[in-house]
PDB file of N, CA and C in Angstrom:
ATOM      1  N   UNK A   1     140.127  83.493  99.450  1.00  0.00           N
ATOM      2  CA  UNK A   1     139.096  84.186  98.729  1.00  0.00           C
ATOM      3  C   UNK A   1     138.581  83.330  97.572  1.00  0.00           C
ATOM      4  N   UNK A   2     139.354  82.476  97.100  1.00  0.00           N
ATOM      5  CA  UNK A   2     138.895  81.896  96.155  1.00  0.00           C
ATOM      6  C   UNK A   2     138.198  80.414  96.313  1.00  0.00           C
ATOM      7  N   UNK A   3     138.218  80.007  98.051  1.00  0.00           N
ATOM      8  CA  UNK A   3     137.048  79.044  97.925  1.00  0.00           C
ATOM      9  C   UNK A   3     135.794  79.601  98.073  1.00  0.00           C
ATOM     10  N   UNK A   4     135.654  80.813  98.428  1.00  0.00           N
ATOM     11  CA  UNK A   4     134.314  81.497  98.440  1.00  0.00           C
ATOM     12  C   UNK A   4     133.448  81.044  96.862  1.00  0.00           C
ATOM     13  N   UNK A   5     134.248  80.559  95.799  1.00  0.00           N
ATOM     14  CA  UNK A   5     133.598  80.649  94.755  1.00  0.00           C
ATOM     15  C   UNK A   5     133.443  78.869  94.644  1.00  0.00           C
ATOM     16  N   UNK A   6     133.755  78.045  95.297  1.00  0.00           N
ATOM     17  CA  UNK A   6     133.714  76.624  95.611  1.00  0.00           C
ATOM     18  C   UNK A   6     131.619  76.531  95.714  1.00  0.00           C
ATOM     19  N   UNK A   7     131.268  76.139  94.603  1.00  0.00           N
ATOM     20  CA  UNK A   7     129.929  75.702  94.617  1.00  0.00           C
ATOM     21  C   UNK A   7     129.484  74.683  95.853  1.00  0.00           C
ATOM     22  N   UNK A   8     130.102  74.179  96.520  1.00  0.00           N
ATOM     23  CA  UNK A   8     129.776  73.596  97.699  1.00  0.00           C
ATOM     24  C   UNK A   8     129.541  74.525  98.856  1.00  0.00           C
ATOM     25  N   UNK A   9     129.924  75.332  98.587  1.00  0.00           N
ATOM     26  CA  UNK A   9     129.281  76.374 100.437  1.00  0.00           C
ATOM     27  C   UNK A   9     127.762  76.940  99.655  1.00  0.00           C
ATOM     28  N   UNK A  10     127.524  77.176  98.693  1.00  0.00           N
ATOM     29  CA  UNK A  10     126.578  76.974  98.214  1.00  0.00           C
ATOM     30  C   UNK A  10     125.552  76.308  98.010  1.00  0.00           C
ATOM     31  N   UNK A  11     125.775  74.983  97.839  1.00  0.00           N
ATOM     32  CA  UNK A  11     124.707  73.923  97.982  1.00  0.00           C
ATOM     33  C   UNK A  11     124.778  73.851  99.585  1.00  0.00           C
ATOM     34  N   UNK A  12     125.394  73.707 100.585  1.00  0.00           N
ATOM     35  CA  UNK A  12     125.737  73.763 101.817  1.00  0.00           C
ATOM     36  C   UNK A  12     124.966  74.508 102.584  1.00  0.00           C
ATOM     37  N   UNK A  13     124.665  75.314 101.716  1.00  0.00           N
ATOM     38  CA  UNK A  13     124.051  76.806 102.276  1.00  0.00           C
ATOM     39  C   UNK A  13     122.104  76.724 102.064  1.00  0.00           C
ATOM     40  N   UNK A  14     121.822  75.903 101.205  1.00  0.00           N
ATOM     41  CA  UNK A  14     120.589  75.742 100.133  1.00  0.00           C
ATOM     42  C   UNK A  14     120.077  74.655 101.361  1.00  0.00           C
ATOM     43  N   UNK A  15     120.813  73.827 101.301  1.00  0.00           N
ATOM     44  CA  UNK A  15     120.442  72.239 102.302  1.00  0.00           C
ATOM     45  C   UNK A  15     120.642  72.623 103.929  1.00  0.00           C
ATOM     46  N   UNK A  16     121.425  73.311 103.944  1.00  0.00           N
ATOM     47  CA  UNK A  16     121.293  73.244 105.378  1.00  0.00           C
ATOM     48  C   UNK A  16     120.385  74.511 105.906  1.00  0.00           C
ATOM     49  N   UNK A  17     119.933  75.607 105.535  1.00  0.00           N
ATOM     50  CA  UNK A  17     118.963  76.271 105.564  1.00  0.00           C
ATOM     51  C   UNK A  17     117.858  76.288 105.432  1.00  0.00           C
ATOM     52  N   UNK A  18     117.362  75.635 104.535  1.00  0.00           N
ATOM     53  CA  UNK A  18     115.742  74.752 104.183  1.00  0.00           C
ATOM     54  C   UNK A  18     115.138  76.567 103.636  1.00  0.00           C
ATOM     55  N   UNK A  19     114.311  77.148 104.078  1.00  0.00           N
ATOM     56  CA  UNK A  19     113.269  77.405 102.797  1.00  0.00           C
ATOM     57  C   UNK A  19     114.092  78.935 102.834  1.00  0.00           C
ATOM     58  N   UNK A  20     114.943  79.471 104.050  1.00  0.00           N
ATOM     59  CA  UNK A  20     115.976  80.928 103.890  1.00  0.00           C
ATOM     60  C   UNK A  20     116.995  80.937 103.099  1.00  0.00           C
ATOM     61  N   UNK A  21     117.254  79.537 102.897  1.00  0.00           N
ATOM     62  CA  UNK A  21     119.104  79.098 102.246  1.00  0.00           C
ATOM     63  C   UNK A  21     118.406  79.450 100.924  1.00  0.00           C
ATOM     64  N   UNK A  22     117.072  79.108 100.359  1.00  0.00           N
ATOM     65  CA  UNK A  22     116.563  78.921  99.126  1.00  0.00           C
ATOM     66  C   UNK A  22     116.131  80.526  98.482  1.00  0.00           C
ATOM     67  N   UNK A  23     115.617  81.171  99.467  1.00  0.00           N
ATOM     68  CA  UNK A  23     115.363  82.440  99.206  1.00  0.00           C
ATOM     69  C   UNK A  23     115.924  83.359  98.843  1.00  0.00           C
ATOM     70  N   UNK A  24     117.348  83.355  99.830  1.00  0.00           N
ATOM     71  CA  UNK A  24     118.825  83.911  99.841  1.00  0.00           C
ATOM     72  C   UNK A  24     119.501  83.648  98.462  1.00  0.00           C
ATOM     73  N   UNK A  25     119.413  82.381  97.995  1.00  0.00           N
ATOM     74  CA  UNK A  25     120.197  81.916  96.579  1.00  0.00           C
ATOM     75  C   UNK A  25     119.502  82.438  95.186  1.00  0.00           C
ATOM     76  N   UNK A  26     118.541  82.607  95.682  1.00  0.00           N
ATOM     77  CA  UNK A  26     117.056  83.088  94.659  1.00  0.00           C
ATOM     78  C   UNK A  26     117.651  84.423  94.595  1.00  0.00           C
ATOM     79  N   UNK A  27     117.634  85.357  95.761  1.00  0.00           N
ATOM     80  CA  UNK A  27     118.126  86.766  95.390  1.00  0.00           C
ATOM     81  C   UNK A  27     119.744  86.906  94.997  1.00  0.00           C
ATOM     82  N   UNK A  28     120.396  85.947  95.104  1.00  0.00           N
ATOM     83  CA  UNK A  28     121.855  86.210  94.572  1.00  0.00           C
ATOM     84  C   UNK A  28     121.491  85.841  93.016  1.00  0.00           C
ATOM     85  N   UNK A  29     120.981  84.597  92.484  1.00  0.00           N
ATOM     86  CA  UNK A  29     120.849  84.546  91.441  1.00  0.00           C
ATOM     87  C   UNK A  29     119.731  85.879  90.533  1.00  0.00           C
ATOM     88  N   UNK A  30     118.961  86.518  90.882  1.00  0.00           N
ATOM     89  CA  UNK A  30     118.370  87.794  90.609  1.00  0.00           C
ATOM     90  C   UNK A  30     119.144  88.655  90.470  1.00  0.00           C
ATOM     91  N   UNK A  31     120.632  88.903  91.072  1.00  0.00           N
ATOM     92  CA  UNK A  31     121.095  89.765  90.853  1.00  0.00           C
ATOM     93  C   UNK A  31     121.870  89.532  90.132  1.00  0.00           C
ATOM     94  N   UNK A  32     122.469  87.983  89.739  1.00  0.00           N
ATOM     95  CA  UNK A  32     123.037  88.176  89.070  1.00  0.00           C
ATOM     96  C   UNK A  32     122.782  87.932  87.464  1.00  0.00           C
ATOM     97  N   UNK A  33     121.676  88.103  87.098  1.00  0.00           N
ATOM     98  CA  UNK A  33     120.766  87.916  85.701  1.00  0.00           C
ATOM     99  C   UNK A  33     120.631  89.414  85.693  1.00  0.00           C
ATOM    100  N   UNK A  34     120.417  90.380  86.663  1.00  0.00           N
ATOM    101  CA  UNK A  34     120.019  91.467  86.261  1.00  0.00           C
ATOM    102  C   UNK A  34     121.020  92.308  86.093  1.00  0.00           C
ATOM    103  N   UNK A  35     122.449  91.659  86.536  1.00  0.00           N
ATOM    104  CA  UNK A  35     123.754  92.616  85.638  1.00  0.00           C
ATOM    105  C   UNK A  35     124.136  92.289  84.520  1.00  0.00           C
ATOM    106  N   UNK A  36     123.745  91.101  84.214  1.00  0.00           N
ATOM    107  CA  UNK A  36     123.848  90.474  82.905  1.00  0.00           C
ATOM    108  C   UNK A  36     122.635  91.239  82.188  1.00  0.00           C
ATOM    109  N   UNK A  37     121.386  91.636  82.610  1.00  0.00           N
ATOM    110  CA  UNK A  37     120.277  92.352  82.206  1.00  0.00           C
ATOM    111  C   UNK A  37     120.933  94.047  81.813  1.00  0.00           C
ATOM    112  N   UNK A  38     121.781  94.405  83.268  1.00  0.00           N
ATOM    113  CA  UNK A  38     122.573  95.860  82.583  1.00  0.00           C
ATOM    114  C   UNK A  38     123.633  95.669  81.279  1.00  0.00           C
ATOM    115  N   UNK A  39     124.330  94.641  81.015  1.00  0.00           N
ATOM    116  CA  UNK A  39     124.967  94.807  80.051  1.00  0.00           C
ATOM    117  C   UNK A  39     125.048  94.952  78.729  1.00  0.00           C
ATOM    118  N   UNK A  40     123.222  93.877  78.974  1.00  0.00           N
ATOM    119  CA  UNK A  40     123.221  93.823  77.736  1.00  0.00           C
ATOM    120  C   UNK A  40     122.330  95.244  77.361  1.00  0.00           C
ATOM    121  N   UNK A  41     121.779  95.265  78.085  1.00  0.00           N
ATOM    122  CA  UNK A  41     121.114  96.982  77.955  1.00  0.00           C
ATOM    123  C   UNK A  41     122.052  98.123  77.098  1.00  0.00           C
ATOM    124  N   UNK A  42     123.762  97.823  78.225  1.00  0.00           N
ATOM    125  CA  UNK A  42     124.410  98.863  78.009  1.00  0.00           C
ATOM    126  C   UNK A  42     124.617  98.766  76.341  1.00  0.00           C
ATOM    127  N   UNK A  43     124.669  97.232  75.651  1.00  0.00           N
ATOM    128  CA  UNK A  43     124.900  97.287  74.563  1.00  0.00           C
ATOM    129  C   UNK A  43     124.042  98.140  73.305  1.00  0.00           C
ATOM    130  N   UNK A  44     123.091  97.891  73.942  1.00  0.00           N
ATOM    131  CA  UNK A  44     121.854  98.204  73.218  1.00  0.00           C
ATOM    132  C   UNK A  44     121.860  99.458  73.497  1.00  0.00           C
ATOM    133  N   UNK A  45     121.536 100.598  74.265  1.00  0.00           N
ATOM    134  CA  UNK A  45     121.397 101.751  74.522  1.00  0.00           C
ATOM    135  C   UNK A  45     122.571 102.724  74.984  1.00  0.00           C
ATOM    136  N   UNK A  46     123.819 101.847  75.122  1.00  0.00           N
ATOM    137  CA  UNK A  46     125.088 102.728  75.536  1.00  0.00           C
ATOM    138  C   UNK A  46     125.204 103.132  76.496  1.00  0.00           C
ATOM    139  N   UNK A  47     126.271 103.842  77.128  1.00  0.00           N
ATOM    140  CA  UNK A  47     126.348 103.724  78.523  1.00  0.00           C
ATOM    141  C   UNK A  47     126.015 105.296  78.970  1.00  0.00           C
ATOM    142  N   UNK A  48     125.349 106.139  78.229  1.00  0.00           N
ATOM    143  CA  UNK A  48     124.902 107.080  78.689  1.00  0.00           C
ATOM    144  C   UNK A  48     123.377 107.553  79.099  1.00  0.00           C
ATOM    145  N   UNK A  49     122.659 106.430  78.473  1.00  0.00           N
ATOM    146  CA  UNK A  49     121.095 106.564  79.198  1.00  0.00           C
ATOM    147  C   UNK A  49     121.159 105.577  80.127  1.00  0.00           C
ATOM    148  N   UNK A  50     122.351 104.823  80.663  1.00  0.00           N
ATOM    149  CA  UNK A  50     122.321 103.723  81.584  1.00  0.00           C
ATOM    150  C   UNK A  50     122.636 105.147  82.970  1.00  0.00           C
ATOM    151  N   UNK A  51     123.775 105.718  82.463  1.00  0.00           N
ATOM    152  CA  UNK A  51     123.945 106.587  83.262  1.00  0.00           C
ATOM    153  C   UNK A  51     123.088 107.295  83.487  1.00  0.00           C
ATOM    154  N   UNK A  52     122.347 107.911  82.986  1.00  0.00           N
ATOM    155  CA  UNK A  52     121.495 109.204  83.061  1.00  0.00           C
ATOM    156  C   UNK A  52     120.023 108.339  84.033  1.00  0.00           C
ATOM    157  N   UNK A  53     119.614 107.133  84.130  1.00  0.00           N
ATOM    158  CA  UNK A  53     118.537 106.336  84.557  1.00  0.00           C
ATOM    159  C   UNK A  53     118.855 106.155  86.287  1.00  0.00           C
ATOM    160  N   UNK A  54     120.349 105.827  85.918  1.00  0.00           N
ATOM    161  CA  UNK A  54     121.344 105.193  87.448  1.00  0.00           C
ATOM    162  C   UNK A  54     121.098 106.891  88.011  1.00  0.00           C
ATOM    163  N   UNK A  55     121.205 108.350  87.578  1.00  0.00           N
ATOM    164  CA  UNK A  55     121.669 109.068  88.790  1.00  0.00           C
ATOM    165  C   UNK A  55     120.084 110.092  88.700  1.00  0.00           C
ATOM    166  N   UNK A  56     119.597 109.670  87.633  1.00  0.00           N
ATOM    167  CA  UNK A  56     118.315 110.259  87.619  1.00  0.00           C
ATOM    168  C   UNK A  56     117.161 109.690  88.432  1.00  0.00           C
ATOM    169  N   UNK A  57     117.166 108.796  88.675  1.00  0.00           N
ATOM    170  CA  UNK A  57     115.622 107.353  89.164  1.00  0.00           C
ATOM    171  C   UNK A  57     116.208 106.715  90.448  1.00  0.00           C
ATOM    172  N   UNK A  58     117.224 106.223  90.140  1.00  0.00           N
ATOM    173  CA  UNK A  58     117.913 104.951  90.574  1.00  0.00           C
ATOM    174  C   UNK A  58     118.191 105.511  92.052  1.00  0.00           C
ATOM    175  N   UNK A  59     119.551 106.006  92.173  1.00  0.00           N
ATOM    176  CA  UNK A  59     119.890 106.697  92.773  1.00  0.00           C
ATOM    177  C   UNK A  59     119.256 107.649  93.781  1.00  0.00           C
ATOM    178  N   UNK A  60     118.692 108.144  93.340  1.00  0.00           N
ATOM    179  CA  UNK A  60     118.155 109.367  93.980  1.00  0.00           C
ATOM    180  C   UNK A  60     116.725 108.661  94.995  1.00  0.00           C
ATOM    181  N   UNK A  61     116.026 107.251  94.120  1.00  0.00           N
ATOM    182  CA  UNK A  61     115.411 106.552  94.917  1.00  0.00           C
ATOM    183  C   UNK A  61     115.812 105.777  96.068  1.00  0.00           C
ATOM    184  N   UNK A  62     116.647 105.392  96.046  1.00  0.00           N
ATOM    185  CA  UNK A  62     117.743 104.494  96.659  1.00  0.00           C
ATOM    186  C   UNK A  62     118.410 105.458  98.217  1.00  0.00           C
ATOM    187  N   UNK A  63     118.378 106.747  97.802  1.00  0.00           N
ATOM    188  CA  UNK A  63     118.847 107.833  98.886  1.00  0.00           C
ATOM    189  C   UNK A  63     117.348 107.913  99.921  1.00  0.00           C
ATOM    190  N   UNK A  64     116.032 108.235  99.049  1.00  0.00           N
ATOM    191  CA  UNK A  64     115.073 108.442  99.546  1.00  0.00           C
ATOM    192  C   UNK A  64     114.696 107.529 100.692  1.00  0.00           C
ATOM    193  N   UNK A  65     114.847 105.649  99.894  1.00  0.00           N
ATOM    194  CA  UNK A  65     114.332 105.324 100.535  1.00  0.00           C
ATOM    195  C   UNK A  65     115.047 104.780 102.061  1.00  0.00           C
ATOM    196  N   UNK A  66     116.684 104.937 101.861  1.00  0.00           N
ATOM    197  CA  UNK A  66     117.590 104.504 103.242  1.00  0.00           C
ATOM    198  C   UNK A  66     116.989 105.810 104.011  1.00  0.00           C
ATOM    199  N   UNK A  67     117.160 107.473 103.355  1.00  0.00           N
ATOM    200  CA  UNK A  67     116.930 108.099 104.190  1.00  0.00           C
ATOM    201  C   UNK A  67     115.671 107.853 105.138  1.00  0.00           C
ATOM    202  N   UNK A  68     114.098 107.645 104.584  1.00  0.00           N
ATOM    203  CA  UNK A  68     112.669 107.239 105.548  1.00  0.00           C
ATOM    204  C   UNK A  68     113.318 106.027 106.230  1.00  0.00           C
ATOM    205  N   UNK A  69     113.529 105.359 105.978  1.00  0.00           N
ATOM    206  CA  UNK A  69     114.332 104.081 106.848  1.00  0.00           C
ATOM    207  C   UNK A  69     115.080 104.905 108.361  1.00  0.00           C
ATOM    208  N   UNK A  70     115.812 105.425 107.895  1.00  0.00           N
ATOM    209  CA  UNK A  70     117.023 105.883 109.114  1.00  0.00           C
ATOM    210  C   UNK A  70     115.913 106.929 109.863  1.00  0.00           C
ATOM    211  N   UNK A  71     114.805 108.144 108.904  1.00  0.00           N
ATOM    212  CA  UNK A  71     114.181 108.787 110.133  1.00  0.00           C
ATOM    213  C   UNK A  71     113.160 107.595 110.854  1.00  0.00           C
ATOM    214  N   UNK A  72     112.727 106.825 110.289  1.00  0.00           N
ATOM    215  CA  UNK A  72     111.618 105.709 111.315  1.00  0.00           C
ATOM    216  C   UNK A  72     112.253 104.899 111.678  1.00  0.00           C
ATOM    217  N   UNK A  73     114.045 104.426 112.023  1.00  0.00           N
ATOM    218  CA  UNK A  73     114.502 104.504 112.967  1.00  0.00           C
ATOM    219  C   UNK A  73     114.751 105.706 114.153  1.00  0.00           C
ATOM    220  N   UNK A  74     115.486 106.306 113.911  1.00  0.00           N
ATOM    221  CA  UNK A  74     115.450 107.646 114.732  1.00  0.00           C
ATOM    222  C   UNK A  74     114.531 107.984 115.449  1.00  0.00           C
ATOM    223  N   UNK A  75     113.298 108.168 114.955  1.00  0.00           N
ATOM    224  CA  UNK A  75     112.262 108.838 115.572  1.00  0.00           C
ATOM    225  C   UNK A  75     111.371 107.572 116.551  1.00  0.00           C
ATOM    226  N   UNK A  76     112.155 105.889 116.936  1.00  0.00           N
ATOM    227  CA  UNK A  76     111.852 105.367 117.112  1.00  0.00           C
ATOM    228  C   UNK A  76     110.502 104.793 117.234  1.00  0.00           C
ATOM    229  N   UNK A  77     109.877 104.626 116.087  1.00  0.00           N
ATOM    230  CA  UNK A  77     108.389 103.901 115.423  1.00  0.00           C
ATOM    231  C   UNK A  77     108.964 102.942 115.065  1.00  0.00           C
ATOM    232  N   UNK A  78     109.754 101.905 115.251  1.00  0.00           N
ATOM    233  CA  UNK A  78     110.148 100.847 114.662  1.00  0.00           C
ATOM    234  C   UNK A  78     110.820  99.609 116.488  1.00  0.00           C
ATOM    235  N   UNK A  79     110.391  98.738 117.318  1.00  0.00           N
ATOM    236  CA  UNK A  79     111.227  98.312 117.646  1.00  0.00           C
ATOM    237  C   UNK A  79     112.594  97.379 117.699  1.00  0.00           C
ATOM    238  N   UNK A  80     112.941  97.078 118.477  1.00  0.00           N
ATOM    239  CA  UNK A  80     114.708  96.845 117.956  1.00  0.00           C
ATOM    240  C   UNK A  80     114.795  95.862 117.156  1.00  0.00           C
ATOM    241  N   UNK A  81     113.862  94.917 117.236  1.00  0.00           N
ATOM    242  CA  UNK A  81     114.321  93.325 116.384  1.00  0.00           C
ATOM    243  C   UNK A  81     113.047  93.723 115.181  1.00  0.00           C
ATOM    244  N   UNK A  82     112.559  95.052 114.529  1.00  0.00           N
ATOM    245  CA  UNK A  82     111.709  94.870 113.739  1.00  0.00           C
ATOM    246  C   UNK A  82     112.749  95.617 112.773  1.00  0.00           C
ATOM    247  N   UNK A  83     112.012  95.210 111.300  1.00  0.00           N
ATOM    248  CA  UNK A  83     112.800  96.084 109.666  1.00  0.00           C
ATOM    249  C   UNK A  83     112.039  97.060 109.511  1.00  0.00           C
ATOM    250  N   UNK A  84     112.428  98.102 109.128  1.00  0.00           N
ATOM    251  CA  UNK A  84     111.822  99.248 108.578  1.00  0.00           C
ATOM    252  C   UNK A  84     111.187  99.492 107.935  1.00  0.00           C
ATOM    253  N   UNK A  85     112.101  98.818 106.809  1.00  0.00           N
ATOM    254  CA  UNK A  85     110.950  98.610 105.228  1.00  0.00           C
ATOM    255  C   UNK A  85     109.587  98.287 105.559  1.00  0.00           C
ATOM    256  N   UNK A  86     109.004  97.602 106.450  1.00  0.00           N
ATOM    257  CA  UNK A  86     107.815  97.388 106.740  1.00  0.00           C
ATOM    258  C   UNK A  86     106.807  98.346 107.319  1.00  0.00           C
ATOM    259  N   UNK A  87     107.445  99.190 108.071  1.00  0.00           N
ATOM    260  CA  UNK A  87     107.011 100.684 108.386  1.00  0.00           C
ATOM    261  C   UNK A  87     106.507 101.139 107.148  1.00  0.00           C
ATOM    262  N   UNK A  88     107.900 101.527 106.493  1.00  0.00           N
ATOM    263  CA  UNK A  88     107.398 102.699 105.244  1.00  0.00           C
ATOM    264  C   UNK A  88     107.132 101.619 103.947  1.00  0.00           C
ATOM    265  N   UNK A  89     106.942 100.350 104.107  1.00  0.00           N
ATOM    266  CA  UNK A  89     105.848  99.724 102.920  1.00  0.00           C
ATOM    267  C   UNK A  89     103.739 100.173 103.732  1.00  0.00           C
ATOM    268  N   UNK A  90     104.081 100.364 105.026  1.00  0.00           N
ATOM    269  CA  UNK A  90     102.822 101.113 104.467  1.00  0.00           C
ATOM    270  C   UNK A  90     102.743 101.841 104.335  1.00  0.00           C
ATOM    271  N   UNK A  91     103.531 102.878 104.691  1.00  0.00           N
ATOM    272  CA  UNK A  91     103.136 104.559 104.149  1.00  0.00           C
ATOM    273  C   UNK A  91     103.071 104.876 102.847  1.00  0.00           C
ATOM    274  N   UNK A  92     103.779 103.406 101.914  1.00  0.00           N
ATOM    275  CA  UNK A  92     103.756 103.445 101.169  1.00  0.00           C
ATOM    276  C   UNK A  92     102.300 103.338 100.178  1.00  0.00           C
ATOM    277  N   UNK A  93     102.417 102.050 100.357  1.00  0.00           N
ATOM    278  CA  UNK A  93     100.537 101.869 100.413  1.00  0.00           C
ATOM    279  C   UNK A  93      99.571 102.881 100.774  1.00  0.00           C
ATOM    280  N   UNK A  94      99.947 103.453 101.717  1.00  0.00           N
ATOM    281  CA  UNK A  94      98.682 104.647 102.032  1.00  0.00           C
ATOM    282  C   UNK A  94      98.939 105.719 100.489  1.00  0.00           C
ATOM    283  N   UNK A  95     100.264 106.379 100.342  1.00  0.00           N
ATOM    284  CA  UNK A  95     100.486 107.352  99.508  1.00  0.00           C
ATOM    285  C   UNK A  95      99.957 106.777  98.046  1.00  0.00           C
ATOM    286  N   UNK A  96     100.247 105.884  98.010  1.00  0.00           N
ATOM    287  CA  UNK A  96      99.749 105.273  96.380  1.00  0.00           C
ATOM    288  C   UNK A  96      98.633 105.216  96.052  1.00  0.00           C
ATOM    289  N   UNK A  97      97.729 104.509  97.131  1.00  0.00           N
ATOM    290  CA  UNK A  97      96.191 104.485  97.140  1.00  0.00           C
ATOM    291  C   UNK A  97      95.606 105.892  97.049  1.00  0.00           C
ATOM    292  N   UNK A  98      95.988 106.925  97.782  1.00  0.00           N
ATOM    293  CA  UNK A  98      95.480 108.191  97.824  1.00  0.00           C
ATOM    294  C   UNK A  98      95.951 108.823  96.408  1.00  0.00           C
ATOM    295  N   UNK A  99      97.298 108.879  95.670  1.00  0.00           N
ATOM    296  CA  UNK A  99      97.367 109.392  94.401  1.00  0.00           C
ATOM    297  C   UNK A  99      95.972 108.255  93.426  1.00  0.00           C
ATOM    298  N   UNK A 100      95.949 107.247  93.459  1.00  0.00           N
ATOM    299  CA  UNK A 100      95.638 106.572  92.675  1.00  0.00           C
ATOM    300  C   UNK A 100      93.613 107.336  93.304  1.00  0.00           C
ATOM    301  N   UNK A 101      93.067 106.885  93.945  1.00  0.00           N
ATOM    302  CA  UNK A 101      91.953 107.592  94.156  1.00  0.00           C
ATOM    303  C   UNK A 101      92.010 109.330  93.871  1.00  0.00           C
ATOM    304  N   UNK A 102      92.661 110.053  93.830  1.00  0.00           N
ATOM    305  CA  UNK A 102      92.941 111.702  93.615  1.00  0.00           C
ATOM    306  C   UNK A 102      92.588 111.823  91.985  1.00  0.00           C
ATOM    307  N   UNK A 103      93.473 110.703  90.872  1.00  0.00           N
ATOM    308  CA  UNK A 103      93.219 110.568  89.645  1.00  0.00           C
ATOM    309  C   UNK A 103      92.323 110.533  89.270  1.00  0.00           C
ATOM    310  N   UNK A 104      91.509 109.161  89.885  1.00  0.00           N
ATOM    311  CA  UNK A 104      90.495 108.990  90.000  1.00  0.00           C
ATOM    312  C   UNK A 104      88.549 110.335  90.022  1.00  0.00           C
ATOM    313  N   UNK A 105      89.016 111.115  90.660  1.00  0.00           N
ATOM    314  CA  UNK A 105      88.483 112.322  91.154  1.00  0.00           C
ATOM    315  C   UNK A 105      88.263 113.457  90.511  1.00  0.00           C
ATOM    316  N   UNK A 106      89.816 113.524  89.469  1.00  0.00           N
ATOM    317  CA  UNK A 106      89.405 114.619  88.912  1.00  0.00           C
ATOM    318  C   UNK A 106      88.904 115.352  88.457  1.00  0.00           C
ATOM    319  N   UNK A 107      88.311 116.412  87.951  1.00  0.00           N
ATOM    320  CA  UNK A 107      87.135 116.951  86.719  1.00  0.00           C
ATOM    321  C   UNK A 107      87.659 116.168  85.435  1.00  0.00           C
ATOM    322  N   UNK A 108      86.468 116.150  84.726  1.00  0.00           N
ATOM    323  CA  UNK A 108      86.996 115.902  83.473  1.00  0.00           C
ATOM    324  C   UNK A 108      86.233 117.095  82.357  1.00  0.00           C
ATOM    325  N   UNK A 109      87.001 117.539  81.449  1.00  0.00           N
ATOM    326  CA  UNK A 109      86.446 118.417  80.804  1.00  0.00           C
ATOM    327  C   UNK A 109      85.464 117.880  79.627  1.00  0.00           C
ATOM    328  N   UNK A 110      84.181 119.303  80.010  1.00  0.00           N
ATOM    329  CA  UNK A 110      83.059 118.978  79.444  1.00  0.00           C
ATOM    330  C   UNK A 110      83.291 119.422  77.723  1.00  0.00           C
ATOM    331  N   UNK A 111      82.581 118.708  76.847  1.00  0.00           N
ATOM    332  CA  UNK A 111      83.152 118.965  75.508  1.00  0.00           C
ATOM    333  C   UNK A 111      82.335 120.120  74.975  1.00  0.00           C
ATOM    334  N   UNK A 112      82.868 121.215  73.783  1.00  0.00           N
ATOM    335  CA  UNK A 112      82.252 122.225  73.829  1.00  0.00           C
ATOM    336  C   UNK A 112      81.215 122.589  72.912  1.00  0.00           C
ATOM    337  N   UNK A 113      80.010 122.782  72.867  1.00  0.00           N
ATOM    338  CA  UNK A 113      79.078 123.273  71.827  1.00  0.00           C
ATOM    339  C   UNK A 113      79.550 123.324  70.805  1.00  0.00           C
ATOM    340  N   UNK A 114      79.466 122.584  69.593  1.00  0.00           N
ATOM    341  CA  UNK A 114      80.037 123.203  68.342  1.00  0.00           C
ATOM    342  C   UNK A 114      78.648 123.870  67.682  1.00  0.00           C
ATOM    343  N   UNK A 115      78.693 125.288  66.991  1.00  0.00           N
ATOM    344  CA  UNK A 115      77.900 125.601  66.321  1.00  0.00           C
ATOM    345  C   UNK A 115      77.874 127.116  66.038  1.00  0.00           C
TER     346      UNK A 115
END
């Protein structure tokens, strides 16, 4: 377990992969700035609006979005060698555009006679 942390399967991994090895290392290093990003948070704000963000937002997004994943598997709209996320990144797109035009739309209130 502990050559797993041997910086050579790492560079190994960068060079012998070419532009996936690079992408892959890109998102390990993202994640790992952004727990260093939670800590220092936690310092700053304590560990109870960290909590309250994680089971309020976080979480509950995170359920949403495996769950649309698993029904557009299921309901097979997805075939076998395709990702999901790509499905529901457009439904996504559709839903956003339509809130964002709806805003757009609204009345706006007329101002009233003063006198």
């Amino acid at each position: 377990m502990l050559a797993a942390l041997d910086p050579r399967y790492g560079l190994d991994y960068l060079f012998g992969h070419g532009l996936t090895g690079f992408l892959v290392l890109g998102g390990v290093f993202l994640c790992a700035t952004g727990a260093e990003a939670l800590y220092a948070d936690m310092g700053h704000f304590g560990p109870q609006p960290i909590r309250a963000a994680w089971y309020g937002l976080v979480l509950p997004s995170l359920l949403l979005n495996y769950a649309g994943q698993t029904a557009v598997v299921v309901d097979g709209e997805v075939a076998a060698a395709a990702n999901p996320f790509f499905v529901l990144y457009k439904l996504f797109y559709q839903v956003t555009s339509n809130a964002i035009e709806v805003l757009h739309v609204r009345p706006r209130r007329t101002p009233r006679a003063v006198g």
